[in-house]
Structures are given as structure tokens and as C-alpha cells.
N, C-alpha and C. Protein backbone atom coordinates (compact mmCIF):
# COMPACT_ATOMS: atom_id res chain seq x y z
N UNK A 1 0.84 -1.19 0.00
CA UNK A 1 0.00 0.00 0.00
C UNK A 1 0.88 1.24 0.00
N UNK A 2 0.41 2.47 -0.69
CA UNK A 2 1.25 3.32 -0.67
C UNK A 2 0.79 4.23 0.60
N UNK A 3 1.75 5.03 0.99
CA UNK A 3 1.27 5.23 2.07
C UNK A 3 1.11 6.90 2.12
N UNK A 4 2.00 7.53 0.91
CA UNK A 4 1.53 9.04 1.05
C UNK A 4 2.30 9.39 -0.47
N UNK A 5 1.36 10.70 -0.87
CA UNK A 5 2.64 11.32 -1.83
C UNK A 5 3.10 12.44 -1.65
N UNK A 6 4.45 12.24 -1.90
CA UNK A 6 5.47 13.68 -1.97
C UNK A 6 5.60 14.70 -2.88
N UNK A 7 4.99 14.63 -3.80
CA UNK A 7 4.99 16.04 -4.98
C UNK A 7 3.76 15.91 -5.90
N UNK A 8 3.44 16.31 -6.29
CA UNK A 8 2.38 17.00 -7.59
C UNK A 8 2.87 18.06 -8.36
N UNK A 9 2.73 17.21 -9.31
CA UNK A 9 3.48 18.52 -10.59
C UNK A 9 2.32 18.59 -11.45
N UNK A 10 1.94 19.99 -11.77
CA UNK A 10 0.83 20.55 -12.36
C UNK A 10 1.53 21.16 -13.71
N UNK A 11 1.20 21.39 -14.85
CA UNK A 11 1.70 22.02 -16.29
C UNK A 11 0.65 23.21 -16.46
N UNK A 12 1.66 24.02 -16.45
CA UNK A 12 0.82 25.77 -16.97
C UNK A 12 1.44 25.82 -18.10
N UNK A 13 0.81 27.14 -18.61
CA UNK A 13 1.17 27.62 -19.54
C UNK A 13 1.67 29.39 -19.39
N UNK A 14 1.31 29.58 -18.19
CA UNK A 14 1.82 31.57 -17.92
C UNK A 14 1.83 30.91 -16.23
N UNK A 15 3.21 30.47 -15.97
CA UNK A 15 3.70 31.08 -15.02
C UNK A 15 3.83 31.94 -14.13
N UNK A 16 4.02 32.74 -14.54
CA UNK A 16 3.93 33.89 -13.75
C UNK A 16 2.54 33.77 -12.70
N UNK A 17 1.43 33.39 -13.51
CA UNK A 17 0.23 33.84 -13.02
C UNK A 17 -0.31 32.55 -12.17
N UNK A 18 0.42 31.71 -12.39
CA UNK A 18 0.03 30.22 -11.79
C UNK A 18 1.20 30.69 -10.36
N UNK A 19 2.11 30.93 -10.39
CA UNK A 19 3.19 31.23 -9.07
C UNK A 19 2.10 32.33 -8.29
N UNK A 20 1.76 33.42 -8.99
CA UNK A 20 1.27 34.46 -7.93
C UNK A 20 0.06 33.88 -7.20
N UNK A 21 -1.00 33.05 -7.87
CA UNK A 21 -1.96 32.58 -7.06
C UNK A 21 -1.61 31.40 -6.64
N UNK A 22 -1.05 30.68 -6.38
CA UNK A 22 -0.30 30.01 -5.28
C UNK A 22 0.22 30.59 -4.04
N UNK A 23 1.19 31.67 -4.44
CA UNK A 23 1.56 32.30 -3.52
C UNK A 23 0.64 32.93 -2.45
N UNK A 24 -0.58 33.85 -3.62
CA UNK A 24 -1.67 34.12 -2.80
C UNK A 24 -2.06 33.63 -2.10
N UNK A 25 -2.88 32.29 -1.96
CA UNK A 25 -2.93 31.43 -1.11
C UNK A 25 -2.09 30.80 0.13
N UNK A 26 -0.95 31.16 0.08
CA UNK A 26 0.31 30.91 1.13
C UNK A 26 1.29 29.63 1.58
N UNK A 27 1.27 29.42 -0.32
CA UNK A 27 2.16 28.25 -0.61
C UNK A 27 3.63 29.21 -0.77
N UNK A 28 4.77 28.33 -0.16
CA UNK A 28 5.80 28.91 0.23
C UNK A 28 6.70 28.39 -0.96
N UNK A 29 7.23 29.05 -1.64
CA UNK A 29 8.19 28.97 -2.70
C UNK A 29 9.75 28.50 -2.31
N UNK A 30 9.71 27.22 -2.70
CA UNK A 30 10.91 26.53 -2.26
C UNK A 30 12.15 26.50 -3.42
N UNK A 31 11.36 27.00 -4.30
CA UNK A 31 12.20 26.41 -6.06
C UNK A 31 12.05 27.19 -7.19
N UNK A 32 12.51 27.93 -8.01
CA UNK A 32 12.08 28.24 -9.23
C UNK A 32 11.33 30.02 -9.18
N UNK A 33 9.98 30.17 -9.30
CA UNK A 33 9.65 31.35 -9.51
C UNK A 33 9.13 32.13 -10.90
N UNK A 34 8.32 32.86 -10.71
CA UNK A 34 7.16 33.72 -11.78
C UNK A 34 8.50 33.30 -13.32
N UNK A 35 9.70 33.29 -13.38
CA UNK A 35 10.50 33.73 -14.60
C UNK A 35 10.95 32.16 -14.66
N UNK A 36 10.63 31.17 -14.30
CA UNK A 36 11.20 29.66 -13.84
C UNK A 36 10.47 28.96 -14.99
N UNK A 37 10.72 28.05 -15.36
CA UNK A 37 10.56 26.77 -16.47
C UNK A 37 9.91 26.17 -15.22
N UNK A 38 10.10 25.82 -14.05
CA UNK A 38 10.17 24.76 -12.90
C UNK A 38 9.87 25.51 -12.04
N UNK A 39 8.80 25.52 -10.77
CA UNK A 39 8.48 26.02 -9.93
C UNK A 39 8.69 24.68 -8.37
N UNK A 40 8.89 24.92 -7.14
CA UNK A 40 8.43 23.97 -6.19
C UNK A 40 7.83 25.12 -5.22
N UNK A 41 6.27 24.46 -4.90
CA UNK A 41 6.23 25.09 -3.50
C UNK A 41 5.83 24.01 -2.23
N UNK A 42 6.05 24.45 -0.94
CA UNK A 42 5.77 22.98 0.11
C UNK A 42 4.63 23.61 0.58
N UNK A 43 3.71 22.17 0.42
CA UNK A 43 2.34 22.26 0.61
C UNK A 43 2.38 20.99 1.89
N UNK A 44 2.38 21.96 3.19
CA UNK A 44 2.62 20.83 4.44
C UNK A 44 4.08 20.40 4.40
N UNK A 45 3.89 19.12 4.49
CA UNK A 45 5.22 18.24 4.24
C UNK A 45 5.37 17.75 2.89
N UNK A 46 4.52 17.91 1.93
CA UNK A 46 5.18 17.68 0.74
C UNK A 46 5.40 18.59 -0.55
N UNK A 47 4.80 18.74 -0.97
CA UNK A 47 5.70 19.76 -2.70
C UNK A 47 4.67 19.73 -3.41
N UNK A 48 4.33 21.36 -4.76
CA UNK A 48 3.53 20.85 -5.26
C UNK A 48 4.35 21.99 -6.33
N UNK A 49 4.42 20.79 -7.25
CA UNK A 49 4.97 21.63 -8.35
C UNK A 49 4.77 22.23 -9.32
N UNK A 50 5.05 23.44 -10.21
CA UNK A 50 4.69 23.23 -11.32
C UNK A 50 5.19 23.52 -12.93
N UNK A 51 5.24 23.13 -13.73
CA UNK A 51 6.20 23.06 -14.89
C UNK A 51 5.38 23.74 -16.11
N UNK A 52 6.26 24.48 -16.62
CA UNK A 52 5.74 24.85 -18.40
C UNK A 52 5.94 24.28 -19.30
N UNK A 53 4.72 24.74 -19.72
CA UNK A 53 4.10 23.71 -21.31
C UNK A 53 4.24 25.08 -22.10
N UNK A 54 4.35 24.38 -23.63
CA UNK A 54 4.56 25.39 -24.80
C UNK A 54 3.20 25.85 -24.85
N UNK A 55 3.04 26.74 -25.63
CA UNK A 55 1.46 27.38 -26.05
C UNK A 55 0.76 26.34 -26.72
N UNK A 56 1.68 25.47 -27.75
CA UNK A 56 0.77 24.47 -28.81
C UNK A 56 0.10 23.39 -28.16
N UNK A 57 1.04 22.98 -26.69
CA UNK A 57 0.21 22.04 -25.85
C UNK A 57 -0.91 22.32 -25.24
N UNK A 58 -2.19 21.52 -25.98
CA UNK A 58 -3.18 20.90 -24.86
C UNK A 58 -3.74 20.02 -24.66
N UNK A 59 -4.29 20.24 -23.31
CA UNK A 59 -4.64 18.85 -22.66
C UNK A 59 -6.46 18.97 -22.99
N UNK A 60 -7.11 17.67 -23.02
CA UNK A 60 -8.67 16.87 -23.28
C UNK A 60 -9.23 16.97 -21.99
N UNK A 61 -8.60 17.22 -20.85
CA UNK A 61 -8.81 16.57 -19.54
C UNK A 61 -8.27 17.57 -18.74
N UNK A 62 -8.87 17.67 -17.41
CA UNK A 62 -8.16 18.85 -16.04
C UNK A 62 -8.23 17.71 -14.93
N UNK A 63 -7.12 18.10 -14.35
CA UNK A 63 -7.25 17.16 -13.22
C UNK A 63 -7.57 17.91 -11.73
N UNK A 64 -7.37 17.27 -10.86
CA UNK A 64 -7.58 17.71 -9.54
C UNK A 64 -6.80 17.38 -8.46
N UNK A 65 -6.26 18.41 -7.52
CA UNK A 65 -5.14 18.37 -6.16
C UNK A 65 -6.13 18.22 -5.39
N UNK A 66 -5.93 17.86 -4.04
CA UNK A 66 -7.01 18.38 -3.04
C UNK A 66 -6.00 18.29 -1.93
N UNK A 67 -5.96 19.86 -1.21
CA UNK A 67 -5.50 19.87 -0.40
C UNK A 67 -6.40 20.32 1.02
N UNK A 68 -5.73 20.34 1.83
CA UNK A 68 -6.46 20.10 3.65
C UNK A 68 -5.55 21.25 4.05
N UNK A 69 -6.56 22.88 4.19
CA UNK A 69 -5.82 24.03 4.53
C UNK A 69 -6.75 23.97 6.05
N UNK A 70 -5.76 24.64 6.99
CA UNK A 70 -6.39 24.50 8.55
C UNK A 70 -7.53 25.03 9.00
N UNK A 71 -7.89 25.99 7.95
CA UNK A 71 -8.90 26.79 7.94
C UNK A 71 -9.38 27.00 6.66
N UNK A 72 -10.37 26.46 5.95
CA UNK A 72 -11.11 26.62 4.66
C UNK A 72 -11.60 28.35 4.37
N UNK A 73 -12.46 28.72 5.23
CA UNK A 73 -12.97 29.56 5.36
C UNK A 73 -12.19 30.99 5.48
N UNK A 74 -10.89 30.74 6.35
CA UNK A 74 -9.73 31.82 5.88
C UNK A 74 -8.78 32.01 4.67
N UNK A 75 -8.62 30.69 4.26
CA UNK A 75 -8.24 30.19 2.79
C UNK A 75 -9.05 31.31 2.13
N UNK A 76 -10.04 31.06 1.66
CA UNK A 76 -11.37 31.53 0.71
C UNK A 76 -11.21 33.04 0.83
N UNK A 77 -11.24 33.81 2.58
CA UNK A 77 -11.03 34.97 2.78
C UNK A 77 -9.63 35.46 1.67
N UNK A 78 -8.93 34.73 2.28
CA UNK A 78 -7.29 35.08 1.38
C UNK A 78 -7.49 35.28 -0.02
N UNK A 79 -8.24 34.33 -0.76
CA UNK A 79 -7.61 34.14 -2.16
C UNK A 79 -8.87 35.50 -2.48
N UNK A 80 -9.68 35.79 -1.79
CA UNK A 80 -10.40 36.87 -2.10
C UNK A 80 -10.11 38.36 -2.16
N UNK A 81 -9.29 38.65 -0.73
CA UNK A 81 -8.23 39.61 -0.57
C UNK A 81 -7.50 39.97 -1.83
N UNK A 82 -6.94 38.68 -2.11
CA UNK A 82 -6.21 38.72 -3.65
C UNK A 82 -6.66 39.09 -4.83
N UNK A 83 -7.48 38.88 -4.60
CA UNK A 83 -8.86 39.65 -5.97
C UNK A 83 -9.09 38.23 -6.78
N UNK A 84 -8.82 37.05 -6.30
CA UNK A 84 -9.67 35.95 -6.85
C UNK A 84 -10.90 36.12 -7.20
N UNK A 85 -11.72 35.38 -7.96
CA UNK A 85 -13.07 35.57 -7.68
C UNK A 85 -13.54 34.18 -7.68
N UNK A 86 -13.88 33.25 -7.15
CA UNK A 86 -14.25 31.99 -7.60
C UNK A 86 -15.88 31.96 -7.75
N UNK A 87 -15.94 30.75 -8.27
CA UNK A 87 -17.55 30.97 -8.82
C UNK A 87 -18.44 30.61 -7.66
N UNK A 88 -17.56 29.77 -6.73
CA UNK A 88 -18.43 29.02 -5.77
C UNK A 88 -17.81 29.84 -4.11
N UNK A 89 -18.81 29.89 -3.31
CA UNK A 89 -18.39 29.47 -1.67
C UNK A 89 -17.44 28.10 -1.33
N UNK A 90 -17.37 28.35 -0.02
CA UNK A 90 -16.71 26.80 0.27
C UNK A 90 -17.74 26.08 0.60
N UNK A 91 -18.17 25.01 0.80
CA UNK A 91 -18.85 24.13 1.42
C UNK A 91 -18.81 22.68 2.03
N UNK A 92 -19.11 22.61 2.52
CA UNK A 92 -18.91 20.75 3.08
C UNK A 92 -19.47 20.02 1.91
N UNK A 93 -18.32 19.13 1.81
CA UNK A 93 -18.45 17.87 0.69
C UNK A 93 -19.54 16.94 1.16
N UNK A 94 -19.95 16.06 0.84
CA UNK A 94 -20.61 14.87 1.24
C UNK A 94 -19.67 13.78 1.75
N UNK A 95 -18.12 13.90 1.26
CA UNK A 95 -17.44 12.93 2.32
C UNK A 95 -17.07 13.41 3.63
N UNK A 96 -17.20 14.65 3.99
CA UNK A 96 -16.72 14.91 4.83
C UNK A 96 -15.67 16.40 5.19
N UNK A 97 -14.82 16.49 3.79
CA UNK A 97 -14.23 17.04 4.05
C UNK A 97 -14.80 18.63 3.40
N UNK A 98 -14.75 19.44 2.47
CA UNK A 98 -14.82 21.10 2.05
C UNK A 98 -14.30 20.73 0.96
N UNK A 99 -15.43 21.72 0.08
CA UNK A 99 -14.61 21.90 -1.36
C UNK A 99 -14.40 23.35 -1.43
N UNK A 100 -13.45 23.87 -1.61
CA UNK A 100 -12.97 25.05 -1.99
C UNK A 100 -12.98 25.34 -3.46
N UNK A 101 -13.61 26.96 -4.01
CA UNK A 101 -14.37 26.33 -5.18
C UNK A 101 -13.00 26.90 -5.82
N UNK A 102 -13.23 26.68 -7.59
CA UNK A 102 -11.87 27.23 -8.70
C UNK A 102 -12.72 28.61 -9.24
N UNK A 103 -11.82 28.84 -10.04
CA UNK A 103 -11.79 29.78 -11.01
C UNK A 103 -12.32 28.95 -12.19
């Protein structure tokens, strides 16, 4: 059984703008940066990365992280501060845990 994972690497395409709302949120920049091919930031104890794709690449499919911030509801405050706008509130999932909504 596996028992945890250590990184997530996500593919953008503008950098820059994928680092600042990360950052917004108060992922700590361990690696790389807005001008970086390669970004790392530590999310808890593990990493969440992310790498550039050319303009001609795209993807059929979006995937999904899910992370466990200590406070959902201050999260949401934050990325709002930031001038996020997401489409949704947060709310309790049906398993249990909060979905924090996207862009």
C-alpha cells in the first residue's frame, strides 16, 4: 500500500500567473519562480509543483489536487483579498471534508 505522496506537478502555460496565485494562497516557494521553467512550492510536508508547457500544448482533460488548509474559510477569505473571484463558496463535501471552489 502506498502510504503518502510527496509532490504534484501541475503544467501551466503563464507562469507567472500560476506562481502568484499560489503564492496568494500561502504556498511557500521553495524552487524556481514567476520567470522559472520549474516552480516547487511545500504544501505541508510535501511539494507541489509546477512546470511549463509550450502554447501548442493541450490537454482533453483537467485534473484535480485536493488539499487540507487549517482553515477553509480563511483560505477563501485570502484568495479573495487577492482579488480571486471563484464561482463558488466553500462548502462541506458529502465525504466529509470542504470543497474550496476554482476559477
Amino acid at each position: 500500500m502506498i502510504e503518502s505522496i510527496s509532490a504534484i506537478t501541475l503544467a501551466t502555460h503563464e507562469m507567472p500567473r500560476a506562481v502568484r496565485f499560489y503564492r496568494a494562497l500561502g504556498f511557500e516557494i521553495l524552487h524556481g519562480g514567476e520567470d522559472s521553467s520549474f516552480t516547487s512550492f511545500r504544501a505541508g510536508p510535501n511539494y507541489l509543483n509546477l512546470i511549463v508547457q509550450p502554447p501548442e500544448r493541450r490537454w482533453s482533460w483537467w485534473g484535480r489536487v485536493i488539499f487540507y488548509p487549517s482553515d477553509v474559510d480563511a483560505l477563501h477569505q485570502r484568495a479573495l483579498a487577492a482579488g480571486y473571484r471563484p464561482s463558488t463558496s466553500p462548502r462541506d463535501a458529502e465525504w466529509g471534508g470542504a470543497l474550496l471552489p476554482h476559477r
